[in-house]
N, C-alpha and C. Protein backbone atom coordinates (compact mmCIF):
# COMPACT_ATOMS: atom_id res chain seq x y z
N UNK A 1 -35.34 31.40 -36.68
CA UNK A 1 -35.12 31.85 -35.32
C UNK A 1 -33.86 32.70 -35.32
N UNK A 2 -33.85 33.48 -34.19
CA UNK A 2 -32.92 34.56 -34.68
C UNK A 2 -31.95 34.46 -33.09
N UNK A 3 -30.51 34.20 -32.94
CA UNK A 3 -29.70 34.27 -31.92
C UNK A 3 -29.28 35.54 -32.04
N UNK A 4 -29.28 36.59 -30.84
CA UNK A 4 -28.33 37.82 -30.46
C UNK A 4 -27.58 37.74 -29.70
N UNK A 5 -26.54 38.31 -29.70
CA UNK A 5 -25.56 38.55 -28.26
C UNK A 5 -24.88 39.89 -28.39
N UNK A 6 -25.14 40.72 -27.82
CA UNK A 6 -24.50 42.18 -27.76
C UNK A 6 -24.52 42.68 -28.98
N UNK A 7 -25.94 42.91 -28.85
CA UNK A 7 -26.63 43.68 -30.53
C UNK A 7 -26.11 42.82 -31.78
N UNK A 8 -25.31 42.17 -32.01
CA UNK A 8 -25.23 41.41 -33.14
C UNK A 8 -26.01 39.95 -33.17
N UNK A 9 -26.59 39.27 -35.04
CA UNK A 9 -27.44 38.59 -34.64
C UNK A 9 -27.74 37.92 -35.98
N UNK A 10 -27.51 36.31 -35.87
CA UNK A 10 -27.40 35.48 -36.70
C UNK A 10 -28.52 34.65 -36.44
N UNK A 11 -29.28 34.22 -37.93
CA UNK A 11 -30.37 33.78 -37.97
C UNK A 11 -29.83 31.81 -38.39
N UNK A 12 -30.78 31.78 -37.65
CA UNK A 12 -31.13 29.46 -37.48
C UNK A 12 -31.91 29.25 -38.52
N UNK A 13 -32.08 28.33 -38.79
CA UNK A 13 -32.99 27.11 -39.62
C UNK A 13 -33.28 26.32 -38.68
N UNK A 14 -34.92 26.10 -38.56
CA UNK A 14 -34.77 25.28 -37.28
C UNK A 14 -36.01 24.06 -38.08
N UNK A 15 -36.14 24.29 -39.62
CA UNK A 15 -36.53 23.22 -40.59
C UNK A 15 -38.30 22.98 -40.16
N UNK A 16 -38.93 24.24 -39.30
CA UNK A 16 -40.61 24.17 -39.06
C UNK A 16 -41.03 25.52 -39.74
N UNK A 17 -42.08 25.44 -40.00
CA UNK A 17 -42.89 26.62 -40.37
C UNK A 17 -43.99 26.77 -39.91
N UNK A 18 -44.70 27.68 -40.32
CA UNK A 18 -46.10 27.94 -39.41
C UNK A 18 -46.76 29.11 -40.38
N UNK A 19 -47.97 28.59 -40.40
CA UNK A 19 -48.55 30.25 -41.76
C UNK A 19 -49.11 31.25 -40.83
N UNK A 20 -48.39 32.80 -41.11
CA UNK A 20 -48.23 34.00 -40.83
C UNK A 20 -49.44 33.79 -39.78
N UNK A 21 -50.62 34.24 -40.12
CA UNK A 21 -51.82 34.01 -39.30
C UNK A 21 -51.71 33.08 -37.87
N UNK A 22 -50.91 31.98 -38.00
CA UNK A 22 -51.15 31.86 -36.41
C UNK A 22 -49.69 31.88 -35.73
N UNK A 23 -49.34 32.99 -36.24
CA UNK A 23 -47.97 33.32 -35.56
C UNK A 23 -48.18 34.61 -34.24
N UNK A 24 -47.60 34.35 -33.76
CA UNK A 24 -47.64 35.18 -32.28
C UNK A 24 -46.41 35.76 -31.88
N UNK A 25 -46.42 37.22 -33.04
CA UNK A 25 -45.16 37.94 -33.13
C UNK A 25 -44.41 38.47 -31.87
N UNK A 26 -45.07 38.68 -30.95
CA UNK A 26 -45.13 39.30 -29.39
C UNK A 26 -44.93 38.14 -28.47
N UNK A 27 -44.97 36.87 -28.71
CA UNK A 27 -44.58 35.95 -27.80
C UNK A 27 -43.03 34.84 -28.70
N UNK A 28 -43.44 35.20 -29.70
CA UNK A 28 -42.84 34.47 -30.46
C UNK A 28 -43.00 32.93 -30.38
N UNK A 29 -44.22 32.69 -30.29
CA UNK A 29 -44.46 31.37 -30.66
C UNK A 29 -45.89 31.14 -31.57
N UNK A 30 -46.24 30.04 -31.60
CA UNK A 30 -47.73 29.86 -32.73
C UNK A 30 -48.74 29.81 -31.62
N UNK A 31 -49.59 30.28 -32.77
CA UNK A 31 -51.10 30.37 -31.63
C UNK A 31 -51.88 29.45 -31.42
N UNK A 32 -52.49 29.05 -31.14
CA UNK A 32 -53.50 28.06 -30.68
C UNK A 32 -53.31 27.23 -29.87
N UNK A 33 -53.82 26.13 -29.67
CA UNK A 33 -53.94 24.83 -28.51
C UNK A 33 -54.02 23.41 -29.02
N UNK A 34 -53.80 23.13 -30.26
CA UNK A 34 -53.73 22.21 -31.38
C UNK A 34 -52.85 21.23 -31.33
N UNK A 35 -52.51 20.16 -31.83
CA UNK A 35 -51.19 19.11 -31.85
C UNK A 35 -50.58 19.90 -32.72
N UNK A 36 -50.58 20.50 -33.46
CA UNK A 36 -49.46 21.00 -34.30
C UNK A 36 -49.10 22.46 -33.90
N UNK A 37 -49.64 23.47 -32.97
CA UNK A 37 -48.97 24.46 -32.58
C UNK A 37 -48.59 23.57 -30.88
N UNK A 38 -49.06 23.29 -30.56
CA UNK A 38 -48.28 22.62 -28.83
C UNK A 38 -47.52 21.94 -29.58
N UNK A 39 -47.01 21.01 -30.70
CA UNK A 39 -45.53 20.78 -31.14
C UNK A 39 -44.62 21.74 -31.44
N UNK A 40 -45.35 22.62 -31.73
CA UNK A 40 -43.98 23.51 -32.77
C UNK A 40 -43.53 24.46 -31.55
N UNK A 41 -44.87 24.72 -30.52
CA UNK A 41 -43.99 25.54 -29.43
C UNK A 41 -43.21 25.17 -28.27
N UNK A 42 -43.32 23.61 -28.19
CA UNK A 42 -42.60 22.84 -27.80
C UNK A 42 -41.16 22.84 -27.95
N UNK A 43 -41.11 22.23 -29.27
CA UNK A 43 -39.91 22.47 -30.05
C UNK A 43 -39.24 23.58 -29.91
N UNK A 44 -39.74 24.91 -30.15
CA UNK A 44 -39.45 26.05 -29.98
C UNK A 44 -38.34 26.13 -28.54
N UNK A 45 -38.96 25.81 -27.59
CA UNK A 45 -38.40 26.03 -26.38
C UNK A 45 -37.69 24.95 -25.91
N UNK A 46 -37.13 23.83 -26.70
CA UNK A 46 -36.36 22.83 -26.46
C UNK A 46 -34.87 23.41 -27.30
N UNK A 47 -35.40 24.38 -28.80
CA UNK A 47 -34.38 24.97 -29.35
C UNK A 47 -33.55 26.02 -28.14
N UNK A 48 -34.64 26.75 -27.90
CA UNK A 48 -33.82 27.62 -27.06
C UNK A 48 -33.03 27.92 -25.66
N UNK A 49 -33.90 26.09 -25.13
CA UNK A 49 -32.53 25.50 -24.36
C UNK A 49 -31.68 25.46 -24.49
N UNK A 50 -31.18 24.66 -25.32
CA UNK A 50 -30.22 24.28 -26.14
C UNK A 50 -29.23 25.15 -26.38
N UNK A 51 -29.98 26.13 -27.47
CA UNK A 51 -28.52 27.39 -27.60
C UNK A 51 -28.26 27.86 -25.92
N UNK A 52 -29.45 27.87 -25.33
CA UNK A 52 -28.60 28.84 -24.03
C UNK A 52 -27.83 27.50 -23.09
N UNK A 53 -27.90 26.73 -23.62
CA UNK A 53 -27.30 25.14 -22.62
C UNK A 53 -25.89 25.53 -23.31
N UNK A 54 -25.19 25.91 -24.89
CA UNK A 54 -24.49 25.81 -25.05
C UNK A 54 -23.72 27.14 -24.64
N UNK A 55 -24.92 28.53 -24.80
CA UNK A 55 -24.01 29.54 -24.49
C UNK A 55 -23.31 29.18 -22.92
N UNK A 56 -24.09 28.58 -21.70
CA UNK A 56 -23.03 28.58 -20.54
C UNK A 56 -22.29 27.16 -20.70
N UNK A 57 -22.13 27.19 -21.29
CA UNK A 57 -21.19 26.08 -21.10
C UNK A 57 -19.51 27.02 -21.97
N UNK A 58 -20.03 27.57 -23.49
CA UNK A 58 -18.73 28.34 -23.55
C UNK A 58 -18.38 29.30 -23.00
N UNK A 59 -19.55 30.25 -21.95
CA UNK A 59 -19.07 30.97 -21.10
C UNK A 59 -18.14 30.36 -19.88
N UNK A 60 -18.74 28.94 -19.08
CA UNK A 60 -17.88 28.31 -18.37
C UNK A 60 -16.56 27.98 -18.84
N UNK A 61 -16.29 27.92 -20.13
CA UNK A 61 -14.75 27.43 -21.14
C UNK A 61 -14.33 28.87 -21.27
N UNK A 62 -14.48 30.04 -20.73
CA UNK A 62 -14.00 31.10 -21.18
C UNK A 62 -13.77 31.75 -22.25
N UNK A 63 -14.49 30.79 -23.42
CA UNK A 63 -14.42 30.83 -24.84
C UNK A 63 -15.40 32.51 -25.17
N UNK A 64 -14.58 33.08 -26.41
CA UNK A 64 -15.53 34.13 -26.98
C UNK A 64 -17.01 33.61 -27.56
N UNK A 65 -17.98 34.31 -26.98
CA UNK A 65 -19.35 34.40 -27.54
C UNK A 65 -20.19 34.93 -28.45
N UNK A 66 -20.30 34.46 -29.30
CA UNK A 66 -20.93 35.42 -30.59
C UNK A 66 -22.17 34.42 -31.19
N UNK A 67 -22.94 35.09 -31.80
CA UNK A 67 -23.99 34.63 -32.25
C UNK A 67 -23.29 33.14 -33.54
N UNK A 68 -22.52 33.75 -34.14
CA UNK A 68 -21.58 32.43 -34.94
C UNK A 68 -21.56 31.14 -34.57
N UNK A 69 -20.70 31.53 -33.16
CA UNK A 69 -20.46 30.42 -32.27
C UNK A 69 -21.36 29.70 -32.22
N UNK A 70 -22.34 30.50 -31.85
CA UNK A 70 -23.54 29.60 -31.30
C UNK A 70 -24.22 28.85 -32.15
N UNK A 71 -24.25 29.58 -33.22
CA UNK A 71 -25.15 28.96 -34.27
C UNK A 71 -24.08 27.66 -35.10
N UNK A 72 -22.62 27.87 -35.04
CA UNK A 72 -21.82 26.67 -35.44
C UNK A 72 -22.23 25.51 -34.28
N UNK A 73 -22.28 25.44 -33.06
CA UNK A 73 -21.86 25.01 -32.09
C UNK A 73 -23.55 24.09 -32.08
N UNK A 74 -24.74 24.92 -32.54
CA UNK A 74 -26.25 24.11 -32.44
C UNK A 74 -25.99 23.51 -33.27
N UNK A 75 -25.58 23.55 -34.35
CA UNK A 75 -25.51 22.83 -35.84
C UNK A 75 -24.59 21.63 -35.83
N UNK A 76 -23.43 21.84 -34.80
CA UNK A 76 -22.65 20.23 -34.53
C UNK A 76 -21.65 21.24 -35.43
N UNK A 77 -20.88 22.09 -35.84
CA UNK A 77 -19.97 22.21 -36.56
C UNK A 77 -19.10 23.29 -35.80
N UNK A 78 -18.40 22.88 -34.63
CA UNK A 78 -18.02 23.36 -33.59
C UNK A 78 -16.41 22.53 -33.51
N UNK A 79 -16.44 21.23 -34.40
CA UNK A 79 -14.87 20.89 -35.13
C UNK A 79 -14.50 20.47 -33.26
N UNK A 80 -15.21 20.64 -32.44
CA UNK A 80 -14.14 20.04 -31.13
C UNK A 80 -15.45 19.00 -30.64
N UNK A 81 -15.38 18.03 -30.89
CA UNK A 81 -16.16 16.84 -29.78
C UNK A 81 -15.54 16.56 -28.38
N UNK A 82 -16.44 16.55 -27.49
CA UNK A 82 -15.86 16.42 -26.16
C UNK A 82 -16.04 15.37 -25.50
N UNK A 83 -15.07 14.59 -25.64
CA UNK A 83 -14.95 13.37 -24.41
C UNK A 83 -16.63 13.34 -23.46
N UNK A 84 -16.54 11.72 -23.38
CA UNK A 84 -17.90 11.70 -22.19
C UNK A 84 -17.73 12.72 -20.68
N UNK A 85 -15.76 11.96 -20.38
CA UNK A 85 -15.18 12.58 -19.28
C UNK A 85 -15.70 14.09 -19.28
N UNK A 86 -14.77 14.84 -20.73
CA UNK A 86 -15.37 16.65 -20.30
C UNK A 86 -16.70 17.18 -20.35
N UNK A 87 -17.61 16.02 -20.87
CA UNK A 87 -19.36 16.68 -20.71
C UNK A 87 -19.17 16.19 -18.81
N UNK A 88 -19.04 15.37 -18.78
CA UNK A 88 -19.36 14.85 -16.97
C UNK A 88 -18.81 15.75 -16.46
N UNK A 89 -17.28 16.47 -16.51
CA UNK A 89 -17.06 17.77 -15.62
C UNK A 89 -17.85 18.71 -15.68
N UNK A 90 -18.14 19.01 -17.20
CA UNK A 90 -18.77 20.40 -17.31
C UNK A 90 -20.19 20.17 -16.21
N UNK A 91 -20.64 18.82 -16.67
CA UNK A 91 -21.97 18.67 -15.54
C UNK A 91 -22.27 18.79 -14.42
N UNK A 92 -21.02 17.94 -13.79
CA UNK A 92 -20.49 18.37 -12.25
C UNK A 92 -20.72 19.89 -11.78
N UNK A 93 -19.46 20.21 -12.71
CA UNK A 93 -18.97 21.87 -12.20
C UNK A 93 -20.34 22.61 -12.23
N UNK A 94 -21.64 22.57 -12.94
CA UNK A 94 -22.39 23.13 -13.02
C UNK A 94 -23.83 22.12 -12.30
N UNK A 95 -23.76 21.76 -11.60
CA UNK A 95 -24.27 20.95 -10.34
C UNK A 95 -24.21 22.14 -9.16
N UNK A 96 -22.76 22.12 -9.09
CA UNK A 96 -21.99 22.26 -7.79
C UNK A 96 -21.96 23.52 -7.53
N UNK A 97 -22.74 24.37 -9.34
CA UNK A 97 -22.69 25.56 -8.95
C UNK A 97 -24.38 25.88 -8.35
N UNK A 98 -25.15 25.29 -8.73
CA UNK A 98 -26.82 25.32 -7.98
C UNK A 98 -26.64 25.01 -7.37
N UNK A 99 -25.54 24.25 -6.67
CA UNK A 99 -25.97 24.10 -4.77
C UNK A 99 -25.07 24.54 -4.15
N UNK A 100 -24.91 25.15 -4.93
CA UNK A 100 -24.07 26.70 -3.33
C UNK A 100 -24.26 27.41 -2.63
C-alpha cells in the first residue's frame, strides 16, 4: 500500500496479498464477493482509517506531515506513547469539533 502527502510517497507492508488477476487496479481493492476478497477489502479500509486517524490527529498536534511519519507512526515506531489522559483529549477535542 502506498501513503502520499504532497507528491511524496512511502510504501506499507500491510503482510496480505492477492494474485494479480483479481486485483482491481482502479478501485484499489480485490475483486470478487468471496470470504477472502470481502476480508482483504475489509482490511484494506480499516488500514486506511487508521493512517488517516493518525494523519489528523498529527495535524491536530501541529506536528510536520510526511509520508515517514505516517508510516513510523502505523508501525508503532513513533518513540512517543501517549498517556490514556492525551488519547481522551485528543478524543474530546475532536468530538467537540463534529458538533459545532
Amino acid at each position: 500500500m502506498r501513503i502520499t502527502v504532497d507528491g511524496c510517497s512511502r510504501e506499507i507492508q500491510i503482510k496480505r496479498s492477492v494474485p494479480v488477476k483479481h486485483w482491481n487496479q482502479a478501485k484499489e481493492c480485490s475483486k470478487g464477493k468471496d470470504l477472502l476478497a470481502t476480508e482483504l477489502n475489509a482490511y484494506l479500509e480499516t488500514v486506511k482509517s487508521k493512517i488517516l486517524q493518525i494523519y489528523r490527529e498529527l495535524e491536530e498536534e501541529g506536528k510536520d506531515i510526511n509520508p515517514e511519519v505516517l508510516k513510523n507512526h502505523f508501525y508503532g515506531l513513533d518513540n512517543k506513547k501517549k498517556s490514556l489522559l492525551q488519547k481522551l483529549m485528543i478524543f474530546l477535542k475532536q468530538v467537540v469539533l463534529i458538533y459545532r
